[in-house]
Protein backbone atom coordinates (compact mmCIF):
# COMPACT_ATOMS: atom_id res chain seq x y z
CA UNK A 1 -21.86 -7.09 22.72
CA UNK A 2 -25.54 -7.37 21.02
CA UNK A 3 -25.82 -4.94 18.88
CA UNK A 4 -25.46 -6.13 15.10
CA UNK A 5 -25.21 -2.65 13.55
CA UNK A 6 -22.35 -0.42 12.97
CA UNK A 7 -22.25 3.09 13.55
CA UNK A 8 -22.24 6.30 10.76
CA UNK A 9 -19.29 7.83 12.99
CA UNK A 10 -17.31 8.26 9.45
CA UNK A 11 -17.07 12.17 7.95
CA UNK A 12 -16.97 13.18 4.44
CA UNK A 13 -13.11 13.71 4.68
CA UNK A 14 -12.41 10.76 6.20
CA UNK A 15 -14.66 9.14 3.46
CA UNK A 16 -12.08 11.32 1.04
CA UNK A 17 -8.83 10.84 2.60
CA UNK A 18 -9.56 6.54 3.27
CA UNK A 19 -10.18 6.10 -0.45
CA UNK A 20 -7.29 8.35 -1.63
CA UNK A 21 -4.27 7.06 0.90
CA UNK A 22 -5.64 2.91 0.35
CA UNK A 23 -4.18 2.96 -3.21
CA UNK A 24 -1.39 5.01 -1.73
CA UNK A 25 1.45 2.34 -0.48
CA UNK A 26 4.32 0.00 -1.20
CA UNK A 27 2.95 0.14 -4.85
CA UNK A 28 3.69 3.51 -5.56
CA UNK A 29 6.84 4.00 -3.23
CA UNK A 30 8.26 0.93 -4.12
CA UNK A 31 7.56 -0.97 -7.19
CA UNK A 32 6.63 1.62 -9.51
CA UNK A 33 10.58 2.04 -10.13
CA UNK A 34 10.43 -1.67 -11.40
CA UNK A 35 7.70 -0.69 -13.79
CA UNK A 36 9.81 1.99 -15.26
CA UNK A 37 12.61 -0.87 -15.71
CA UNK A 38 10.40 -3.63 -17.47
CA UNK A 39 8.56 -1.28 -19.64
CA UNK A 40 10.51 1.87 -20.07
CA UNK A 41 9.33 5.24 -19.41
CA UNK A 42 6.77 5.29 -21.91
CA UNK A 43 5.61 2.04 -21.53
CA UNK A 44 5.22 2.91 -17.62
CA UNK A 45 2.71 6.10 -18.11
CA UNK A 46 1.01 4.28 -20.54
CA UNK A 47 0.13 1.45 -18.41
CA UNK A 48 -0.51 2.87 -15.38
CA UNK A 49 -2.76 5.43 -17.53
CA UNK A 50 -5.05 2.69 -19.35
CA UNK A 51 -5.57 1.11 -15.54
CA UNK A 52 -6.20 3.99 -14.41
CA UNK A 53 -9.05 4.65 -16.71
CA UNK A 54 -10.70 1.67 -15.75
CA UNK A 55 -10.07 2.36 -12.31
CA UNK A 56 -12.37 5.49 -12.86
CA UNK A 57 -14.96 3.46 -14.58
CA UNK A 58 -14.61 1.01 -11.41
CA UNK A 59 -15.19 4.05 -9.03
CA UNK A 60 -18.15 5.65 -10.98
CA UNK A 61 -19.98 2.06 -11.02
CA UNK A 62 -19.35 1.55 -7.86
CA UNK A 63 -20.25 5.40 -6.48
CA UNK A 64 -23.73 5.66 -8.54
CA UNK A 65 -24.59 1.74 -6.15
CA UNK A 66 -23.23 2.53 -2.91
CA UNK A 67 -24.81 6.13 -2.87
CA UNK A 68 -28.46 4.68 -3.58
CA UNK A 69 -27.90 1.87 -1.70
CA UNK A 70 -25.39 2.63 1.25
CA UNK A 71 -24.58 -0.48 3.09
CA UNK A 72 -21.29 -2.03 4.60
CA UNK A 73 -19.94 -4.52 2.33
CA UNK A 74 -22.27 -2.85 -0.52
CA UNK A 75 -20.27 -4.23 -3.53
CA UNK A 76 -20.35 -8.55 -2.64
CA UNK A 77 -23.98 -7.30 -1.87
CA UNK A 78 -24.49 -5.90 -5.31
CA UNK A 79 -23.38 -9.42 -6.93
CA UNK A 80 -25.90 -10.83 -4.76
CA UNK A 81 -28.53 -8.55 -5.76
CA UNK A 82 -27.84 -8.08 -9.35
CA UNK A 83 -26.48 -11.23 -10.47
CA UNK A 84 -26.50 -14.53 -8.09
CA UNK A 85 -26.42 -14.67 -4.36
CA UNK A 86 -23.82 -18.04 -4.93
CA UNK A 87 -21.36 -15.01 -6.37
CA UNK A 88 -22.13 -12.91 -4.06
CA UNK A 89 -21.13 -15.30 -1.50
CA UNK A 90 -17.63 -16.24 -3.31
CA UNK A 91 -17.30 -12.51 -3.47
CA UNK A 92 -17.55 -12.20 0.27
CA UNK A 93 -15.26 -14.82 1.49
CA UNK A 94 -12.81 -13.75 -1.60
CA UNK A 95 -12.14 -10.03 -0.54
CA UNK A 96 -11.93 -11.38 3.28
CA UNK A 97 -9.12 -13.56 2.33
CA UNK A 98 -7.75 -10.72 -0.06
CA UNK A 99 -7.21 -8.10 2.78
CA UNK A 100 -6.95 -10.72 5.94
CA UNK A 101 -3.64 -11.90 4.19
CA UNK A 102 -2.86 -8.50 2.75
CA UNK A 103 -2.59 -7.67 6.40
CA UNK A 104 -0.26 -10.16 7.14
CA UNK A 105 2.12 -9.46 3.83
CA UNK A 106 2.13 -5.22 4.86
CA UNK A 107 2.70 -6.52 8.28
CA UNK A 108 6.10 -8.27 7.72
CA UNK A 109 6.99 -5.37 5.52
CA UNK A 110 7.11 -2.80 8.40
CA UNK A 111 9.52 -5.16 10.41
CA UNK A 112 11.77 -5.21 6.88
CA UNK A 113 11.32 -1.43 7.26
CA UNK A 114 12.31 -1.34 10.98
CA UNK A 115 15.50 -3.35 9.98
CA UNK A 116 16.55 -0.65 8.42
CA UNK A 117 17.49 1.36 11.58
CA UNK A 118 17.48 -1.64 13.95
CA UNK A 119 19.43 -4.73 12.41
CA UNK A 120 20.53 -6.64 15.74
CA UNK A 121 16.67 -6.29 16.82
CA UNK A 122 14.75 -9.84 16.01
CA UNK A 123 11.91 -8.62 13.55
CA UNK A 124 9.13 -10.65 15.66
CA UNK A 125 9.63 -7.94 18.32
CA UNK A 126 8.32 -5.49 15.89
CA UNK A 127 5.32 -7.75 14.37
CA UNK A 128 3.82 -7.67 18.26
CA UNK A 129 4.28 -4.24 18.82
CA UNK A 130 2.62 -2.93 15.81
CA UNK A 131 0.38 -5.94 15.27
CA UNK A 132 -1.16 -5.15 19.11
CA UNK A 133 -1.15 -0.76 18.28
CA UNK A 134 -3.34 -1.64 14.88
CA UNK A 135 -6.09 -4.15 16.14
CA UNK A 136 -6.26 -1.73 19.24
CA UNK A 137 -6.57 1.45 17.14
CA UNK A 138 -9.26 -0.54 14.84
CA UNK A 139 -11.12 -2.25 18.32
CA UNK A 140 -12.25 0.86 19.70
CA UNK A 141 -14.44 3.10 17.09
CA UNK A 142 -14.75 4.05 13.72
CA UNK A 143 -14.27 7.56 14.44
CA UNK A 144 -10.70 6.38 15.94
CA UNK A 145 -9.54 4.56 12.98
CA UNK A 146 -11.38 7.14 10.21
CA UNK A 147 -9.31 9.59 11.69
CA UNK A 148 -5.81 8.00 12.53
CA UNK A 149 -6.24 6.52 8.96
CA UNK A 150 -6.58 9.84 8.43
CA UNK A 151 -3.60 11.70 9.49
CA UNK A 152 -1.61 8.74 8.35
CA UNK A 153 -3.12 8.88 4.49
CA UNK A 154 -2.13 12.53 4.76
CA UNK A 155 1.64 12.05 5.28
CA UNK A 156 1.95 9.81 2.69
CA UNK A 157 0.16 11.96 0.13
CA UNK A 158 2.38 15.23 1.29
CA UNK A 159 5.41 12.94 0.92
CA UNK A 160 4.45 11.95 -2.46
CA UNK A 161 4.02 15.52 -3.75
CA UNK A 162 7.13 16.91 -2.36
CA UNK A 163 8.47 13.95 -4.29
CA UNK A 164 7.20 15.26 -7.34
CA UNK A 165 8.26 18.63 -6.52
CA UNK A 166 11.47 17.72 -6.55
CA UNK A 167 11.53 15.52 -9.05
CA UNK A 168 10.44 18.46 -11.74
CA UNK A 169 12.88 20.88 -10.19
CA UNK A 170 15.43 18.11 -10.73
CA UNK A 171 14.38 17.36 -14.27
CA UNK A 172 14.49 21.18 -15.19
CA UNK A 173 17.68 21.66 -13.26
CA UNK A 174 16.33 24.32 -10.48
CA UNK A 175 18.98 22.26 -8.00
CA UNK A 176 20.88 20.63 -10.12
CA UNK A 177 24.30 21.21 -12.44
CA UNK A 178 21.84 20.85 -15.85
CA UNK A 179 18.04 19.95 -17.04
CA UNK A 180 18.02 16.34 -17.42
CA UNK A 181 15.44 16.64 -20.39
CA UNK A 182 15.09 13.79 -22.10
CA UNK A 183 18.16 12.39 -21.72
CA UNK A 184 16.98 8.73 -20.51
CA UNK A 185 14.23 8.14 -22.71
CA UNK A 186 16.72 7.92 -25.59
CA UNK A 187 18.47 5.14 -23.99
CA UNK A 188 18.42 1.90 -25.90
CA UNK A 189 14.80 1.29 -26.50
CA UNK A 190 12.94 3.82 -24.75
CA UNK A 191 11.08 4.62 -24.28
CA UNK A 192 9.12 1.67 -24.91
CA UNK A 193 11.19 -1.12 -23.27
CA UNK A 194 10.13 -4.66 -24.11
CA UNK A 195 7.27 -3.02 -26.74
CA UNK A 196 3.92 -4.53 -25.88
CA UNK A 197 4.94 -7.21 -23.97
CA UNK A 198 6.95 -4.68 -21.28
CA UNK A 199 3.41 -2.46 -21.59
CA UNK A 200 1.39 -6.03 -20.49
CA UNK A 201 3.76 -7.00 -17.86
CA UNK A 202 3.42 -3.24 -16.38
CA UNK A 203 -0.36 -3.71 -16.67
CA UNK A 204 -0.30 -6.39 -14.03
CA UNK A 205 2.02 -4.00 -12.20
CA UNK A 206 -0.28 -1.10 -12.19
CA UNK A 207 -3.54 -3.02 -11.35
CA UNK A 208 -2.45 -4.52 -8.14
CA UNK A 209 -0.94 -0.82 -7.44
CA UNK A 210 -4.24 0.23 -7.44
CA UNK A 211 -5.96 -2.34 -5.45
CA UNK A 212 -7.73 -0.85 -2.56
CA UNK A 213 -9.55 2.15 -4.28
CA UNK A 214 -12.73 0.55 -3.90
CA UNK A 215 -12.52 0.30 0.13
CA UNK A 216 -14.92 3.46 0.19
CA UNK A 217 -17.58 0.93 -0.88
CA UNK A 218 -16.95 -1.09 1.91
CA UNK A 219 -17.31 1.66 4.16
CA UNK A 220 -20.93 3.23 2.86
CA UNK A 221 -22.46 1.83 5.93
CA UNK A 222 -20.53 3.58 8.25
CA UNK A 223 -20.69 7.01 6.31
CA UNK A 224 -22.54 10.07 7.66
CA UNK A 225 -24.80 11.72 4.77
CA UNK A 226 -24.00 8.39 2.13
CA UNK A 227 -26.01 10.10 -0.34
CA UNK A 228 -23.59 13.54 -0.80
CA UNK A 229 -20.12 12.10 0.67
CA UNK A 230 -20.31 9.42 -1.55
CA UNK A 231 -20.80 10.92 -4.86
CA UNK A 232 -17.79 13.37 -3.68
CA UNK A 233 -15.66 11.11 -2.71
CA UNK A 234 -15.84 9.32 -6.17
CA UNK A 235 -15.57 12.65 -8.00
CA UNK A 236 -12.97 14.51 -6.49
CA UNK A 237 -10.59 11.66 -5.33
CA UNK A 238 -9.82 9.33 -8.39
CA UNK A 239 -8.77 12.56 -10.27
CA UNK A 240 -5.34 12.97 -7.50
CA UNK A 241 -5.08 9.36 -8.00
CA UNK A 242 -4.01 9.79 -10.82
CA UNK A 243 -2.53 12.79 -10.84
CA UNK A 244 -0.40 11.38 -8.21
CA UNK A 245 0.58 7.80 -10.18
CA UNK A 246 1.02 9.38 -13.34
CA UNK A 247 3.83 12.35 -12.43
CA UNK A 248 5.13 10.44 -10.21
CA UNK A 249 5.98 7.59 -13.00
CA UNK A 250 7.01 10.51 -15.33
CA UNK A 251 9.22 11.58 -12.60
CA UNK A 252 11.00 8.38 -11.83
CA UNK A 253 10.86 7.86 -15.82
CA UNK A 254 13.02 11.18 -16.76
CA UNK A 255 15.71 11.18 -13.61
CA UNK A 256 16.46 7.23 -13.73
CA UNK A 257 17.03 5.41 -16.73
CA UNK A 258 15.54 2.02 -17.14
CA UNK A 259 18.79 0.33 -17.58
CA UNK A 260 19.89 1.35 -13.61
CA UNK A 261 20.20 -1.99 -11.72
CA UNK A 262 18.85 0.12 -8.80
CA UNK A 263 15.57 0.11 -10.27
CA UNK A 264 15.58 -4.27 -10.65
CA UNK A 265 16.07 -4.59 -6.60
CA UNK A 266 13.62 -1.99 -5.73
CA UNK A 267 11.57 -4.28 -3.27
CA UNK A 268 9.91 -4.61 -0.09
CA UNK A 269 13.32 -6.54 0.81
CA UNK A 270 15.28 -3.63 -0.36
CA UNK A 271 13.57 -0.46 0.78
CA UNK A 272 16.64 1.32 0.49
CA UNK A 273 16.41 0.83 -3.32
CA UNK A 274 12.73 2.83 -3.41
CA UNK A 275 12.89 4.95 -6.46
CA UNK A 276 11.87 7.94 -4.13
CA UNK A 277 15.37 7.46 -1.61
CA UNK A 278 17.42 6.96 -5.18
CA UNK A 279 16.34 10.12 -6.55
CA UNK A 280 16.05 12.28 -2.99
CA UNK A 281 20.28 11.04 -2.48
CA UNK A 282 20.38 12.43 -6.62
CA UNK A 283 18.87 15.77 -5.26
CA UNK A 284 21.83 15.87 -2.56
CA UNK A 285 19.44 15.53 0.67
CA UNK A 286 21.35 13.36 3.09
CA UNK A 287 19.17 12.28 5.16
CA UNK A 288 16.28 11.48 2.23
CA UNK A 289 16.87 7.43 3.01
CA UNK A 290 16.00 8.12 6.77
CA UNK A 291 13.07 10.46 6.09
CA UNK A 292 11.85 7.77 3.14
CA UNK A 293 12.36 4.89 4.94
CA UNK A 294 10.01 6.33 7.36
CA UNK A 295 7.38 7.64 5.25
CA UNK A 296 7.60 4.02 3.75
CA UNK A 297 6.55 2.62 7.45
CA UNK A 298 3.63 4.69 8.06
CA UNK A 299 2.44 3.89 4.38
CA UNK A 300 2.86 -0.24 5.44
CA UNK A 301 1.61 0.25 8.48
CA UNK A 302 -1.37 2.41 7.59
CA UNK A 303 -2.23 -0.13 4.65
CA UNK A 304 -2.21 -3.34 7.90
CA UNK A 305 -4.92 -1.14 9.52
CA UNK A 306 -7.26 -0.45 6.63
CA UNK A 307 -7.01 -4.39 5.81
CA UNK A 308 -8.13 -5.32 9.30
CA UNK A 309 -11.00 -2.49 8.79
CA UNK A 310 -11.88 -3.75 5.70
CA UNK A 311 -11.67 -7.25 6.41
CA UNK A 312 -13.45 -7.11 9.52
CA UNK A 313 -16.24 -5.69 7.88
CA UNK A 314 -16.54 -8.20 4.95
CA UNK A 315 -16.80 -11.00 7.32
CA UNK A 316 -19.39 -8.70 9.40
CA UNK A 317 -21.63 -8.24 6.80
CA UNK A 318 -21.40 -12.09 5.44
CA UNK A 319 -22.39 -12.96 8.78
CA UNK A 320 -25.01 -10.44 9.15
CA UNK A 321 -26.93 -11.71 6.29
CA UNK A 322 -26.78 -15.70 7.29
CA UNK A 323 -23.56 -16.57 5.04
CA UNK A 324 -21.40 -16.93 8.03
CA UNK A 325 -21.06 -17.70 11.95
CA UNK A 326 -23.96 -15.64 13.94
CA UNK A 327 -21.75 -14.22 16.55
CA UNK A 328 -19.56 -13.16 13.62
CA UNK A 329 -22.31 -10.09 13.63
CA UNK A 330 -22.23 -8.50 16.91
CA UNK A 331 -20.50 -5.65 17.46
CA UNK A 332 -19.99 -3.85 20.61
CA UNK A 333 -21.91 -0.84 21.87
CA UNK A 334 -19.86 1.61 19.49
CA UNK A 335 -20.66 -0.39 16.60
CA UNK A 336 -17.14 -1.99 16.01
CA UNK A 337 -17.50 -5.66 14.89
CA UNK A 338 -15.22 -7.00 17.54
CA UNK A 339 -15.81 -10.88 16.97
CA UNK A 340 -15.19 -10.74 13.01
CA UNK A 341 -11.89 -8.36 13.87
CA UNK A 342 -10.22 -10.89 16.39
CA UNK A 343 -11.36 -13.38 13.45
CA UNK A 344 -9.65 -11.53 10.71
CA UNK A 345 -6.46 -10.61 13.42
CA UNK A 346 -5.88 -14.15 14.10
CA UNK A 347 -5.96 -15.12 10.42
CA UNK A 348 -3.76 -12.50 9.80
CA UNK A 349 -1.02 -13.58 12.64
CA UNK A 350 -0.89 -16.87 11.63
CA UNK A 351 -0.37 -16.20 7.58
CA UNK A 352 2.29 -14.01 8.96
CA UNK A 353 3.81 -16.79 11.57
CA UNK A 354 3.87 -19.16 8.64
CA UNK A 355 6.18 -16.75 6.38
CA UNK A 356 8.65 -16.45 10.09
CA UNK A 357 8.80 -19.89 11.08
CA UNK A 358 7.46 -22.31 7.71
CA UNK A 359 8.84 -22.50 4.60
CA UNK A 360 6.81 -19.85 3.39
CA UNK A 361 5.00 -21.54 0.65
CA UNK A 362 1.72 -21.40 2.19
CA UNK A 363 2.50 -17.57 3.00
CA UNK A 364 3.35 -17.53 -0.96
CA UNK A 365 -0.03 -19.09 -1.65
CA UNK A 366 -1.70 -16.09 0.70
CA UNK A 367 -0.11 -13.60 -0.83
CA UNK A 368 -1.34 -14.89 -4.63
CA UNK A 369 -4.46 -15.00 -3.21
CA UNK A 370 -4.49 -11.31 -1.87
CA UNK A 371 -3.61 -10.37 -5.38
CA UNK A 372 -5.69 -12.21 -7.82
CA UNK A 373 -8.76 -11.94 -5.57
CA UNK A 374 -8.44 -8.22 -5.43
CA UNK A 375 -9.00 -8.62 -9.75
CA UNK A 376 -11.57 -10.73 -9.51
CA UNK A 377 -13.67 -8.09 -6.84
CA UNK A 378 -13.16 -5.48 -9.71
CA UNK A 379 -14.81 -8.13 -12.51
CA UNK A 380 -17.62 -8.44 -9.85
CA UNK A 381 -17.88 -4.46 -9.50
CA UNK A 382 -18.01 -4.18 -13.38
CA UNK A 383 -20.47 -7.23 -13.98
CA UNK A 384 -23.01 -5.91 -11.02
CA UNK A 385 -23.04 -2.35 -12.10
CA UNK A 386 -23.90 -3.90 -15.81
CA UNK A 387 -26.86 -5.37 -14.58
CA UNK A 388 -27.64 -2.88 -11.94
CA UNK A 389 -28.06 -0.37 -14.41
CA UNK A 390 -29.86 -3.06 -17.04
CA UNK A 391 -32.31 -3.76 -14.15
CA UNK A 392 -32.92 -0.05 -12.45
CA UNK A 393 -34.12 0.84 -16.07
CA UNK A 394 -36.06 -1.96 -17.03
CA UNK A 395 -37.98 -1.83 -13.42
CA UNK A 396 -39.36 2.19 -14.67
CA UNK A 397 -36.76 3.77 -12.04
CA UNK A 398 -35.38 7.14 -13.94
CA UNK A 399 -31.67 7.81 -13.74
CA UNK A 400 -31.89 11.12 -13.11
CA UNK A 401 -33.37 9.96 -9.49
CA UNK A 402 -30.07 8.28 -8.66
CA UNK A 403 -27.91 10.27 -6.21
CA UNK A 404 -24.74 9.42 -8.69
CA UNK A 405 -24.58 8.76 -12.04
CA UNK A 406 -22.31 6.89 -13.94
CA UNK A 407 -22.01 8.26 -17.13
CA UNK A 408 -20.25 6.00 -20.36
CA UNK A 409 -22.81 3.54 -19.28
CA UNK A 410 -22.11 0.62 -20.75
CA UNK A 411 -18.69 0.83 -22.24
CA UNK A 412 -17.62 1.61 -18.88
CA UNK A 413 -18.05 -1.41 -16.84
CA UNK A 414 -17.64 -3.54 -19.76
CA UNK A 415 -14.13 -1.63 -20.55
CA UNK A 416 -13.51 -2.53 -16.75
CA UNK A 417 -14.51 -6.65 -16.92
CA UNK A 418 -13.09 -6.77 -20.57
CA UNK A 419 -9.47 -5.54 -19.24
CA UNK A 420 -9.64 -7.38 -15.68
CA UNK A 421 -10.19 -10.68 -17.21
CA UNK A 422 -7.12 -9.43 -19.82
CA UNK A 423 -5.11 -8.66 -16.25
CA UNK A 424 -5.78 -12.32 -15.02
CA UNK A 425 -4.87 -14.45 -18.15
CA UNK A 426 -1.75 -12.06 -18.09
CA UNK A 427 -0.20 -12.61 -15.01
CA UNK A 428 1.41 -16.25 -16.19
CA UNK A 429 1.88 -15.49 -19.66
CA UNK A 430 2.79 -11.99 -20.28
CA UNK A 431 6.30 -11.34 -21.55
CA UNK A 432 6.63 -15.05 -23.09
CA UNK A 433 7.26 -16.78 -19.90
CA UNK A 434 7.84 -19.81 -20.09
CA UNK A 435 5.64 -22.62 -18.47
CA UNK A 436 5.50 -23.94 -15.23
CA UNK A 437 3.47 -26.05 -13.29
CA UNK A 438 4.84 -24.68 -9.48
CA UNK A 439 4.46 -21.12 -10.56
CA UNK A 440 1.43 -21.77 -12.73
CA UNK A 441 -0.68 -22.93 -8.94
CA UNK A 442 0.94 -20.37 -7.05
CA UNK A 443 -0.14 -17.62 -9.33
CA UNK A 444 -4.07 -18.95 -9.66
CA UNK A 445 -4.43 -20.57 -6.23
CA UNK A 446 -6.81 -17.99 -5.86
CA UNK A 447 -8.95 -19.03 -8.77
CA UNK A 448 -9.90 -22.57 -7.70
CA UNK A 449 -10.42 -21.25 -3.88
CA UNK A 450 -13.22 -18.46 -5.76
CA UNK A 451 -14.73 -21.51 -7.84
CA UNK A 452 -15.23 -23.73 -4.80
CA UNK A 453 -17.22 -21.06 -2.50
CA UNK A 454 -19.22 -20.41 -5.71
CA UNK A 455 -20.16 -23.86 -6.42
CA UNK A 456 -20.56 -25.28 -3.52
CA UNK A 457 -22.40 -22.66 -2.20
CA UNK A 458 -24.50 -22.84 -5.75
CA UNK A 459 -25.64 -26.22 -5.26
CA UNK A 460 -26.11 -26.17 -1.79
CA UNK A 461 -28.76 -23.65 -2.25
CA UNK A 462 -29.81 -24.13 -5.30
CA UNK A 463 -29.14 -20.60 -6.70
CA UNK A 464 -30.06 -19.27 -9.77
CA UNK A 465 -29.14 -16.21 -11.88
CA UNK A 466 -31.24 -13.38 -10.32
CA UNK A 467 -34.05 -11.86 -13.40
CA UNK A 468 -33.53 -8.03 -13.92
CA UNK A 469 -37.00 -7.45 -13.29
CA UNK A 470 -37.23 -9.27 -9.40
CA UNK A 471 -33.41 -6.83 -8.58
CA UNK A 472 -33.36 -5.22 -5.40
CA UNK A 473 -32.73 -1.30 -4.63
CA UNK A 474 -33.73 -1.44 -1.31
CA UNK A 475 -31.15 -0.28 1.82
């Protein structure tokens, strides 16, 4: 184990497929039912549209750097390079600790799952087994995980389309005694629940739903042809995003009114109550809570595996340019970064011991952290595209040269880091909440942890703001 390069061993469709099924999980199977309950039908599309417009600007920043400059862990690069290596760095050890603990949370929400079918069986049974099958599947080669990751993206996406299916034939009463119409957005308020303060609270809702669409960044280095797959990926794959988000929010929003308590306890405690099992029981399929619940465990346990990756590779790279550990940057003959995996694996088992055997605020803490810092790598996209673009100009390069280009330049990244700083003031305050000390640190826990990499590392090394005109577009 001396190599300190990965491998290109990843193809276009896995490229495709990765960035596609990582937005695809509990999210969408799960919570989106709760969206349709604070906000109302209306207020549901509407939210998860706006996000999903900046998503797109995200994507299209983020496509037109990594496809000129294709290089594992290309976007806490990109801070480094366009605006301060000291963010960079926070950046780094940030989206580590996003998707290390993100590993841990999907990780305790298969053995939930599992419970399902298996009550009498103790759930840390299940956390071995499928904690040892995922670091196994991710320790031997890229190829392995691109294409399990793969096949496993793939059933979710063909589950959430014969969702939809249904769900119109249900709403225009192909199987069922009538057309529902628009029968439940003229309950009470709909279909704007709660007005603008249901449509903010749904905002948060919808941005961490889409965390995870920027993992094909992370994965440049490892891409066969960066230059072509890239560019695709981003302009083909955002589009069933949202096709996907949106009808299936419409769905849920015309065949379950808001006011349905089923919708409140939709959880990863309660994946029984998954708006996709309510509705399949609706359509008369018996065995739709069996078939779900299932569907709902490869999506968890497919989401564990592409936060090891993901991880694995942030703490790679850090180490690989001299912000971490040296042995943290071998990687064995096939180019997997074993060292930084067991790293990540072992954080991850221990955030998840904490939450079986602690009190769980620390695994509270973690999970707050996995959320907010998955924000704050978006601001980061949206402020290093901004000056990437500000300092590829100004240096004589021509646009046209680029292998993608971003067009709405600048209103789209400054749409992006307008709205994602909107996101994070929201989280404590939207819908009136009222004040509290306890919830206000375990909501921004991740803000102080950010500040305190950036600093220190700041004054440690005397970093500075890097000038447009001394950027680097180098691979």
């Amino acid at each position: 184990m001396r190599q300190t390069t990965l491998q290109r061993r990843l193809r276009p469709r896995h490229v495709a497929m990765i960035a596609l099924g990582g937005t695809i999980g509990s999210g969408l199977y799960i919570a989106s039912g709760n969206t349709v309950h604070i906000a109302g039908p209306g207020g549901a599309i509407l939210a998860f549209a706006i996000v999903g417009i900046m998503v797109y600007f995200l994507m299209t920043s983020l496509g037109e750097m990594s496809s000129l400059i294709p290089i594992t862990g290309t976007f806490c690069d990109y801070c480094t390079r366009f605006v301060d290596p000291a963010f960079g760095f926070a950046q780094s050890y940030n989206y580590w600790f996003s998707w290390a603990s993100a590993a841990a949370v999907d990780l305790s929400a298969a053995t939930l799952v599992m419970k399902y079918w298996f009550p009498h069986i103790p759930t840390i049974y299940w956390s071995v087994l499928f904690f040892v099958v995922i670091f196994m599947v991710n320790a031997l080669t890229v190829s392995v995980y691109g294409e399990s990751e793969y096949w496993l993206s793939a059933i979710k996406i063909i589950a959430v389309i014969v969702f939809i299916v249904v769900g119109f034939m249900l709403i225009v009463g192909i199987i069922a005694h009538h057309p529902i119409g628009f029968h439940n957005w003229t309950i009470g308020d709909a279909p704007f629940h709660h007005g603008l303060a249901g449509i903010l609270m749904v905002l948060l809702v919808a941005g961490f739903s889409f965390q995870g669409t920027e993992i094909f960044g992370v994965t440049s280095g490892e891409v066969k042809d960066p230059r072509t797959s890239i560019p695709r990926a981003v302009k083909t794959i955002f589009w069933r995003i949202m096709l996907f988000y949106i009808l299936t929010v419409v769905v849920i929003g015309f065949l379950i009114p808001y006011t349905d308590p089923s919708l409140v306890h939709a959880s990863n405690t309660n994946i029984a109550m998954s708006p996709f099992t309510i509705i399949f029981k609706r359509a008369g399929l018996a065995s739709a809570a069996g078939v779900m619940n299932a569907v709902i465990l490869i999506a968890v346990l497919s989401a564990v595996s592409a936060s090891m990756y993901t991880a694995s590779r942030m703490l790679w790279y850090a180490a690989k340019i001299g912000q971490g550990p040296r042995i943290l940057a071998k990687t064995t003959a096939k180019g997997v970064p074993l060292p930084a995996l067991i790293i990540t694996a072992l954080f991850a088992a221990v955030s998840f011991l904490s939450s079986v055997f602690g009190s769980g605020q620390v695994f509270t803490w973690l999970v707050n952290l996995s959320g907010l810092s998955g924000i704050l790598t978006w601001l980061g996209i949206g402020i290093s595209h901004y000056r990437f673009r500000r300092a590829y100009r100004l240096q004589g390069h021509d646009t046209n040269e680029l292998p993608y280009y971003a067009k709405l330049f600048p209103f789209g990244p400054l749409f992006a880091i307008v709205l994602c700083i909107i996101i994070i003031i929201g989280q404590q305050f939207a819908g009136g909440q009222h004040f509290n000390w306890g919830s206000f640190v375990g909501t921004y826990i991740g803000l102080p942890v950010f500040l305190i990499l950036y600093l220190g590392y700041k004054i440690r090394h005397k970093t500075k703001l890097v000038p447009l005109d001394q950027c680097r577009f180098d691979s």
